[in-house]
PDB file of N, CA and C in Angstrom:
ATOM      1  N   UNK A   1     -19.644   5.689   5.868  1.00  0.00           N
ATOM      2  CA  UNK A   1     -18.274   6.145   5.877  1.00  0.00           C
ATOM      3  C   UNK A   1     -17.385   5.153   6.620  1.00  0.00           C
ATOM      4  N   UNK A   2     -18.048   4.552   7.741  1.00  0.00           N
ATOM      5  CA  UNK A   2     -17.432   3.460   8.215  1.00  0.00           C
ATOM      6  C   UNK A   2     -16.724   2.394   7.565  1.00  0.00           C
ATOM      7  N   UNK A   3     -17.838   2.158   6.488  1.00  0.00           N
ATOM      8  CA  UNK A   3     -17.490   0.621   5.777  1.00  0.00           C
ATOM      9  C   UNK A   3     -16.690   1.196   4.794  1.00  0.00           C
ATOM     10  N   UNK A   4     -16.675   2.430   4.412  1.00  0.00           N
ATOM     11  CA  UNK A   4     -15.833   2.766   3.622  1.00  0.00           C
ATOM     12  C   UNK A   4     -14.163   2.815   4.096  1.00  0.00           C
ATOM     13  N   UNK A   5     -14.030   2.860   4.964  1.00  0.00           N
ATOM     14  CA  UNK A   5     -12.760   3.409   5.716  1.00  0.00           C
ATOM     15  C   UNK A   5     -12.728   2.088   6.095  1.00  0.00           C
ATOM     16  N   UNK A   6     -13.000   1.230   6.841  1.00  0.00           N
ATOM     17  CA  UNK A   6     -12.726  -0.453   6.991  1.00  0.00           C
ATOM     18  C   UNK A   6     -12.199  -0.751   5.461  1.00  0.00           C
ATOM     19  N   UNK A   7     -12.974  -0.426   4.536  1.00  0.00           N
ATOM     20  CA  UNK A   7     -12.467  -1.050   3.346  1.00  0.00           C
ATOM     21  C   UNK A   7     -11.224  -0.962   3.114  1.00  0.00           C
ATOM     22  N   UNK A   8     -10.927   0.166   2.679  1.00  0.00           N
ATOM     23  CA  UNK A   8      -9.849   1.153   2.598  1.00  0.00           C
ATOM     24  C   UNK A   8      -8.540   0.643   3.593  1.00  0.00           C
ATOM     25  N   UNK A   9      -9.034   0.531   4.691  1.00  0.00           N
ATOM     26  CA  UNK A   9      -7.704  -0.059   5.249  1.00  0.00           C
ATOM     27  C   UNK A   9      -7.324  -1.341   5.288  1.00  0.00           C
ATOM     28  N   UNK A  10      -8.994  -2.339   5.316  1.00  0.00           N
ATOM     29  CA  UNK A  10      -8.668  -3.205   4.848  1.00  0.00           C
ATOM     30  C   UNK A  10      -7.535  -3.935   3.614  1.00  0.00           C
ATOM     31  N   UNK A  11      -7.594  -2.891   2.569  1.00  0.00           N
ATOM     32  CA  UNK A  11      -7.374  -2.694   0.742  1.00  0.00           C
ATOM     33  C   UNK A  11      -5.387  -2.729   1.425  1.00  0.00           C
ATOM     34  N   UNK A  12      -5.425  -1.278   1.905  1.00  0.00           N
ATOM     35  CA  UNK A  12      -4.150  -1.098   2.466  1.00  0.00           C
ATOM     36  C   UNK A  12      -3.289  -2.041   3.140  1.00  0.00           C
ATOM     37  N   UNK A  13      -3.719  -2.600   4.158  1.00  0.00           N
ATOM     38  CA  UNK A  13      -3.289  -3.976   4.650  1.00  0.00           C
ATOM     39  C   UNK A  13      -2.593  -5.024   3.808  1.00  0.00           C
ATOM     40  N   UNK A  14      -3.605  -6.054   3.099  1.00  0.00           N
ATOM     41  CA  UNK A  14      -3.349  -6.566   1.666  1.00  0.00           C
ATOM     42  C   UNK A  14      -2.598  -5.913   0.726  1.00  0.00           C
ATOM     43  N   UNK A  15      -2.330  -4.386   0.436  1.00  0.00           N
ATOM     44  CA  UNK A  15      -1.185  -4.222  -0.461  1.00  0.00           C
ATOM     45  C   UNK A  15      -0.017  -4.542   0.209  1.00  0.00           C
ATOM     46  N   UNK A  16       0.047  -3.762   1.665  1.00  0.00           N
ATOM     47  CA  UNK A  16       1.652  -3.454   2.099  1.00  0.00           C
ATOM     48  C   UNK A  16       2.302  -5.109   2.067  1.00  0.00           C
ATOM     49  N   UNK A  17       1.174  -5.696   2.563  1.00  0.00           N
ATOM     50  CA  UNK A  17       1.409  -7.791   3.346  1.00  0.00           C
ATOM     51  C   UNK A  17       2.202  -8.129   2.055  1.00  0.00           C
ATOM     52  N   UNK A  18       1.622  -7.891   1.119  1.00  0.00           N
ATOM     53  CA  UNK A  18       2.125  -8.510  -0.917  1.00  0.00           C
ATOM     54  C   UNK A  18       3.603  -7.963  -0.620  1.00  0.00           C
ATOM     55  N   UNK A  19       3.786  -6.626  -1.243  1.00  0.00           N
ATOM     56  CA  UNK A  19       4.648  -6.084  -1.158  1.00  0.00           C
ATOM     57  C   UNK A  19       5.992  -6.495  -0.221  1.00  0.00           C
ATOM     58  N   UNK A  20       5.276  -6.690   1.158  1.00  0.00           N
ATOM     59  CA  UNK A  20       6.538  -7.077   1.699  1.00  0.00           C
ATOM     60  C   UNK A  20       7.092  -8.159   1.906  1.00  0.00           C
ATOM     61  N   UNK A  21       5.946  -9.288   1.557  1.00  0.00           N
ATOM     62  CA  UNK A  21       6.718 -10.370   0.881  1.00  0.00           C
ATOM     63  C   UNK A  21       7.145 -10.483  -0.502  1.00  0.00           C
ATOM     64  N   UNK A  22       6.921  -9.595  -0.969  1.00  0.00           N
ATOM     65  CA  UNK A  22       7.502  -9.724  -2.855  1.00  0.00           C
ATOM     66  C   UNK A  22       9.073  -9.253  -2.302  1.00  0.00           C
ATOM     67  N   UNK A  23       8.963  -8.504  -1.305  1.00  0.00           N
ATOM     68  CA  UNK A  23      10.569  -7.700  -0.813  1.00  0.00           C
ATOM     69  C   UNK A  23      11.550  -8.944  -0.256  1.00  0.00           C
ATOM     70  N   UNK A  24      10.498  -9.627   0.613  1.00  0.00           N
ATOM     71  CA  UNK A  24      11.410 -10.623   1.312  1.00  0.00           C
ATOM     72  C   UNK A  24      11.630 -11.807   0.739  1.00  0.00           C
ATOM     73  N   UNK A  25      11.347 -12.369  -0.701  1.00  0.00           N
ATOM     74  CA  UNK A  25      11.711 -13.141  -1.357  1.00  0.00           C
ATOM     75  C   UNK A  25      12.758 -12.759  -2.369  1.00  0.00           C
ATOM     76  N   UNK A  26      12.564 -11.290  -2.691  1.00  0.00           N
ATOM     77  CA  UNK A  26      13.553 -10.468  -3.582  1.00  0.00           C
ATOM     78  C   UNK A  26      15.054 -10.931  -2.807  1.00  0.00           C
ATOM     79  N   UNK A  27      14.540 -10.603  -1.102  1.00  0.00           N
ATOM     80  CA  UNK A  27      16.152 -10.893  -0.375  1.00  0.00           C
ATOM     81  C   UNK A  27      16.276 -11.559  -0.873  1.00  0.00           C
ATOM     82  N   UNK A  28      15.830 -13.133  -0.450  1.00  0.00           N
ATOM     83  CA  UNK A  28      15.973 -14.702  -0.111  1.00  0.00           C
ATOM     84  C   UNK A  28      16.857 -15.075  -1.397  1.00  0.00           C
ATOM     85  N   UNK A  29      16.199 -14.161  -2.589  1.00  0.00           N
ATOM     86  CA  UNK A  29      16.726 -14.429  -4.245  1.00  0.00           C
ATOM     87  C   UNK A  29      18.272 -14.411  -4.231  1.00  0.00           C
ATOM     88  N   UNK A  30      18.613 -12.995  -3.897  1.00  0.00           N
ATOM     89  CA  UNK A  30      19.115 -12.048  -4.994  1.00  0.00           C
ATOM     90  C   UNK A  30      19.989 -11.807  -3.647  1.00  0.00           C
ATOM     91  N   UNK A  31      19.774 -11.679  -2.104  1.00  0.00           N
ATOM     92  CA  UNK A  31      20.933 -11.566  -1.187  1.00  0.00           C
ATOM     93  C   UNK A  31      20.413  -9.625  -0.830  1.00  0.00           C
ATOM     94  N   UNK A  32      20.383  -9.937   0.324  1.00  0.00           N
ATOM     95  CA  UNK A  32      19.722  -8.905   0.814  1.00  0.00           C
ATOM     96  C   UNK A  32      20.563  -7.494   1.224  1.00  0.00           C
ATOM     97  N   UNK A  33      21.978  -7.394   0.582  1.00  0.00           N
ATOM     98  CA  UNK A  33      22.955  -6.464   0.640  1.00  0.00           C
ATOM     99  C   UNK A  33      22.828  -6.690  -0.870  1.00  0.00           C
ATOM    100  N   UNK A  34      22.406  -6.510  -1.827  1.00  0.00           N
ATOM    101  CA  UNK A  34      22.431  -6.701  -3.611  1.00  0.00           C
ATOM    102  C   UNK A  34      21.774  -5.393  -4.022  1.00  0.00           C
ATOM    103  N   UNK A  35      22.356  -4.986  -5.049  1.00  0.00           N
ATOM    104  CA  UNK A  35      21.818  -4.016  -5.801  1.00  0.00           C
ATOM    105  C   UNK A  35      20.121  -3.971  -6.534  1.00  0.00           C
ATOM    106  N   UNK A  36      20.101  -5.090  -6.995  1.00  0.00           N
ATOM    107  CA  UNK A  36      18.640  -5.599  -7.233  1.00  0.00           C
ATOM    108  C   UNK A  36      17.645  -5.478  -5.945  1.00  0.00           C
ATOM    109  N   UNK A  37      18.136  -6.011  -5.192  1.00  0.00           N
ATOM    110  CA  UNK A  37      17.187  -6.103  -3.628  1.00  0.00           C
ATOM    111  C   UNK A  37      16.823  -4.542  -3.057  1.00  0.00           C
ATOM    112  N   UNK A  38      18.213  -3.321  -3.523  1.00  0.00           N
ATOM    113  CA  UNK A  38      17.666  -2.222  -2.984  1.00  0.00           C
ATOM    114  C   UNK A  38      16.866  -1.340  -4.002  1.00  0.00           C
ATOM    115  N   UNK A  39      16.921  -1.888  -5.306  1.00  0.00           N
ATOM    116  CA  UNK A  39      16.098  -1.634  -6.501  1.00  0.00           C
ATOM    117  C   UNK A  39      14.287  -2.250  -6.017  1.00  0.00           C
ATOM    118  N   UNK A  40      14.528  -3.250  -5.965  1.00  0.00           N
ATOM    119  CA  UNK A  40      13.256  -4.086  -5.344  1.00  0.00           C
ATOM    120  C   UNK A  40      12.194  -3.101  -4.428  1.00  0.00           C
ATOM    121  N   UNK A  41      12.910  -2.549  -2.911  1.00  0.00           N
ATOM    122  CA  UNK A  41      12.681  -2.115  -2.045  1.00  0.00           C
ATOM    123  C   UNK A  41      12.506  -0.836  -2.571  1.00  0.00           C
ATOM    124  N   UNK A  42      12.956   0.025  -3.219  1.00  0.00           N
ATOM    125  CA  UNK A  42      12.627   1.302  -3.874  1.00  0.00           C
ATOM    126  C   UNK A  42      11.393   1.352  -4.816  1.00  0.00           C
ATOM    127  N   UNK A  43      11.341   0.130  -5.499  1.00  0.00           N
ATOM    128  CA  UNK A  43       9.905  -0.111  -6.173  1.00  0.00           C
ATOM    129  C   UNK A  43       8.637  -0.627  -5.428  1.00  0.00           C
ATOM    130  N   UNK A  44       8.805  -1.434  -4.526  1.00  0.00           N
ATOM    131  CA  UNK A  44       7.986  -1.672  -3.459  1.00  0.00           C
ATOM    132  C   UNK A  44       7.230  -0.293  -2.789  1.00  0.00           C
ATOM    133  N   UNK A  45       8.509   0.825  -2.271  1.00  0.00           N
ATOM    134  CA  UNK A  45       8.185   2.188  -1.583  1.00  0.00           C
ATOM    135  C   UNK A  45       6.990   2.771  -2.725  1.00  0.00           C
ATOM    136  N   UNK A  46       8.072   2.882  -4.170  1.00  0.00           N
ATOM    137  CA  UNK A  46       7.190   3.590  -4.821  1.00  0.00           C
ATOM    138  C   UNK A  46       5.720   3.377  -5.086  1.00  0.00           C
ATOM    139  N   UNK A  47       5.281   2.172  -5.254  1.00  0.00           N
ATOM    140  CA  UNK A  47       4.069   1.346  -5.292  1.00  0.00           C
ATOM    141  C   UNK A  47       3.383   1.597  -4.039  1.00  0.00           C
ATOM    142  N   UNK A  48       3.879   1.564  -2.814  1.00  0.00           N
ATOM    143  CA  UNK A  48       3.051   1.746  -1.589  1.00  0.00           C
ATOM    144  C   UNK A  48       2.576   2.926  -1.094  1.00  0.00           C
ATOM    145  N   UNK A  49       3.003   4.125  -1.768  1.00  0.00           N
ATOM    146  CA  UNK A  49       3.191   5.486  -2.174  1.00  0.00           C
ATOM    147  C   UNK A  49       1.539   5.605  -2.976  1.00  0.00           C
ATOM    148  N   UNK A  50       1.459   5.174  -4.155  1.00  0.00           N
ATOM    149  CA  UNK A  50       0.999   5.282  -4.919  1.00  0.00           C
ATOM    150  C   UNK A  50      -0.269   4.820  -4.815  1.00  0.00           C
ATOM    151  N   UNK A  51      -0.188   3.343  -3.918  1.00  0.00           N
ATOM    152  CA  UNK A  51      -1.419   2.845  -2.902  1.00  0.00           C
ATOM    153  C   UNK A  51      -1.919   3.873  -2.492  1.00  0.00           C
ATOM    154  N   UNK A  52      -1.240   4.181  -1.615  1.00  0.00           N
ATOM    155  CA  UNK A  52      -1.771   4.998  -0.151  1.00  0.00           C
ATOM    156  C   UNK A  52      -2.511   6.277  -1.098  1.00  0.00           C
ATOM    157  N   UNK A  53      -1.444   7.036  -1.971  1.00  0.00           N
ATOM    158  CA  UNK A  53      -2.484   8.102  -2.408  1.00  0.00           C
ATOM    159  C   UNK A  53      -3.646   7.993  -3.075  1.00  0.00           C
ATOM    160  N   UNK A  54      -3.808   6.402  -3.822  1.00  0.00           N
ATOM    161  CA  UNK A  54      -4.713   6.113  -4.728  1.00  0.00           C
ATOM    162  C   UNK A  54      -6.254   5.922  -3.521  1.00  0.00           C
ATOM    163  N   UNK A  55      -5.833   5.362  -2.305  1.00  0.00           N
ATOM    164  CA  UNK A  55      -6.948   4.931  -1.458  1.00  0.00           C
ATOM    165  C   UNK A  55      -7.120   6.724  -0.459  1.00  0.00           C
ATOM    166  N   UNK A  56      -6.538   7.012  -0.250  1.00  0.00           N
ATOM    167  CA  UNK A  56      -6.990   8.779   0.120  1.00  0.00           C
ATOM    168  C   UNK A  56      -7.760   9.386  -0.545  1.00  0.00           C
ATOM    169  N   UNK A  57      -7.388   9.063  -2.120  1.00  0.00           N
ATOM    170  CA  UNK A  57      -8.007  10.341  -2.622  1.00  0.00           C
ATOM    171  C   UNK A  57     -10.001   9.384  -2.782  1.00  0.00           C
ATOM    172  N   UNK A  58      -9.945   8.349  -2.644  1.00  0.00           N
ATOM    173  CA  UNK A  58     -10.803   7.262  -2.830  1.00  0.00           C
ATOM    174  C   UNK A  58     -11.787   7.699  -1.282  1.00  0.00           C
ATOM    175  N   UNK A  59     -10.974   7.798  -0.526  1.00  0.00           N
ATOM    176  CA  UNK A  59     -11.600   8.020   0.885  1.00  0.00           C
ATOM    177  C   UNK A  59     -12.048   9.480   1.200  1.00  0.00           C
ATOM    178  N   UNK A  60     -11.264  10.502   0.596  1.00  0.00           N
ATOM    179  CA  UNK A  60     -12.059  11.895   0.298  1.00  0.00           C
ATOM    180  C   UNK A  60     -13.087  12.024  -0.616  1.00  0.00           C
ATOM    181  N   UNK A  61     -12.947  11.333  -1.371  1.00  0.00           N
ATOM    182  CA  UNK A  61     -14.321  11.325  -2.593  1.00  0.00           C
ATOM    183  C   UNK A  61     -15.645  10.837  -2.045  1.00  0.00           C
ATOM    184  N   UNK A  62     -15.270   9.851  -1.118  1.00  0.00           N
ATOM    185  CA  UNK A  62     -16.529   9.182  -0.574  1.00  0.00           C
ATOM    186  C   UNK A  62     -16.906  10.148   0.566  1.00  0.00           C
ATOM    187  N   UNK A  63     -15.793  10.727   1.546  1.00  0.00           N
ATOM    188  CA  UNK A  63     -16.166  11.937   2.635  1.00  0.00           C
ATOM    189  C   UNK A  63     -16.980  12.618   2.000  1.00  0.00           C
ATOM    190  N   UNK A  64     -16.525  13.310   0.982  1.00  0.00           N
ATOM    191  CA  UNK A  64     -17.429  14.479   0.250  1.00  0.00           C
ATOM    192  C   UNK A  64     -18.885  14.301   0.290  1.00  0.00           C
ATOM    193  N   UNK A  65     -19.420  13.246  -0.179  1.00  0.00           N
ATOM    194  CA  UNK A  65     -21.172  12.879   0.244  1.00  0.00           C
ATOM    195  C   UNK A  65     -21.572  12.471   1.635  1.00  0.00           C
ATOM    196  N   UNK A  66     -20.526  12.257   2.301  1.00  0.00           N
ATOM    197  CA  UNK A  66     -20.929  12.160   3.920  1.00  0.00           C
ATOM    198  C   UNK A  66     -20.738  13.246   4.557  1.00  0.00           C
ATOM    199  N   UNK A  67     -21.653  14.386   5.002  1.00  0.00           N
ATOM    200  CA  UNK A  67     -20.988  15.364   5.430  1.00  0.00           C
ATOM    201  C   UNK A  67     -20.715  15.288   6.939  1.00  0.00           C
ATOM    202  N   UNK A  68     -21.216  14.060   7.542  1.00  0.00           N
ATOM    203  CA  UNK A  68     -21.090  13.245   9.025  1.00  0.00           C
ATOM    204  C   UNK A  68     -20.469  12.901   9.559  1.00  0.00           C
ATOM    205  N   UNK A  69     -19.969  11.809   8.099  1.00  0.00           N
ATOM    206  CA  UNK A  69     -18.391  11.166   8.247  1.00  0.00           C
ATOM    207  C   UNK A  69     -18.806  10.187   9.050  1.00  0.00           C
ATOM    208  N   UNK A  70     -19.860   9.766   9.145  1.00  0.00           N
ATOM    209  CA  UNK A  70     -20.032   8.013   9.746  1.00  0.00           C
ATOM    210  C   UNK A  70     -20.973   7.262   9.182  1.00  0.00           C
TER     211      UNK A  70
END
Protein backbone atom coordinates (compact mmCIF):
# COMPACT_ATOMS: atom_id res chain seq x y z
CA UNK A 1 0.00 0.00 0.00
CA UNK A 2 2.99 2.03 0.55
CA UNK A 3 4.39 1.82 -2.92
CA UNK A 4 1.13 2.29 -3.99
CA UNK A 5 0.48 5.65 -2.41
CA UNK A 6 4.28 6.85 -3.21
CA UNK A 7 3.17 6.12 -6.67
CA UNK A 8 0.15 7.88 -6.67
CA UNK A 9 1.60 10.92 -5.36
CA UNK A 10 4.41 10.55 -7.07
CA UNK A 11 1.84 10.41 -10.56
CA UNK A 12 0.17 13.61 -8.85
CA UNK A 13 3.26 15.66 -8.53
CA UNK A 14 4.22 15.23 -12.34
CA UNK A 15 0.64 16.13 -13.38
CA UNK A 16 0.15 19.39 -11.29
CA UNK A 17 4.44 20.42 -12.30
CA UNK A 18 3.02 19.95 -16.43
CA UNK A 19 0.05 21.74 -15.87
CA UNK A 20 1.49 24.56 -14.23
CA UNK A 21 3.88 25.15 -16.57
CA UNK A 22 1.51 24.63 -19.59
CA UNK A 23 -0.33 27.69 -17.37
CA UNK A 24 2.77 29.70 -17.12
CA UNK A 25 3.69 29.70 -20.69
CA UNK A 26 -0.11 30.20 -21.59
CA UNK A 27 0.77 33.67 -19.50
CA UNK A 28 4.17 34.36 -21.10
CA UNK A 29 1.95 33.77 -24.63
CA UNK A 30 -1.15 35.28 -24.52
CA UNK A 31 -0.54 38.02 -21.33
CA UNK A 32 -1.56 36.95 -18.11
CA UNK A 33 -4.75 39.41 -17.61
CA UNK A 34 -6.17 37.70 -21.28
CA UNK A 35 -9.17 35.92 -21.74
CA UNK A 36 -7.41 32.85 -23.20
CA UNK A 37 -5.00 32.68 -20.11
CA UNK A 38 -8.17 32.53 -17.75
CA UNK A 39 -9.65 29.90 -20.20
CA UNK A 40 -6.17 28.10 -19.93
CA UNK A 41 -6.27 28.15 -16.05
CA UNK A 42 -9.92 26.85 -15.93
CA UNK A 43 -8.82 23.91 -18.13
CA UNK A 44 -5.73 23.26 -16.25
CA UNK A 45 -8.28 23.22 -12.79
CA UNK A 46 -10.51 21.04 -14.71
CA UNK A 47 -7.81 18.44 -15.68
CA UNK A 48 -6.26 18.52 -12.14
CA UNK A 49 -9.72 17.72 -10.84
CA UNK A 50 -10.00 14.89 -12.92
CA UNK A 51 -6.31 13.74 -11.98
CA UNK A 52 -6.86 13.80 -8.51
CA UNK A 53 -10.22 11.83 -8.80
CA UNK A 54 -8.79 9.46 -11.38
CA UNK A 55 -5.70 8.60 -8.79
CA UNK A 56 -8.28 8.25 -5.55
CA UNK A 57 -10.44 6.16 -6.96
CA UNK A 58 -7.01 4.12 -8.17
CA UNK A 59 -5.84 4.34 -4.48
CA UNK A 60 -9.22 2.94 -3.01
CA UNK A 61 -9.23 0.09 -5.38
CA UNK A 62 -5.85 -0.93 -4.33
CA UNK A 63 -6.96 -0.19 -0.30
CA UNK A 64 -9.71 -2.60 -0.89
CA UNK A 65 -7.15 -5.76 -1.04
CA UNK A 66 -5.07 -4.29 1.71
CA UNK A 67 -7.14 -4.54 4.58
CA UNK A 68 -3.79 -3.13 6.64
CA UNK A 69 -3.22 -0.42 4.50
CA UNK A 70 0.61 -0.86 4.52
Amino acid sequence: MLHTTGRLIGTWVRVTLVLGMLVLIAGWVWGFGSTPFVIAVIAAVGVELLAVRGLAREWVFDARGHWWWL
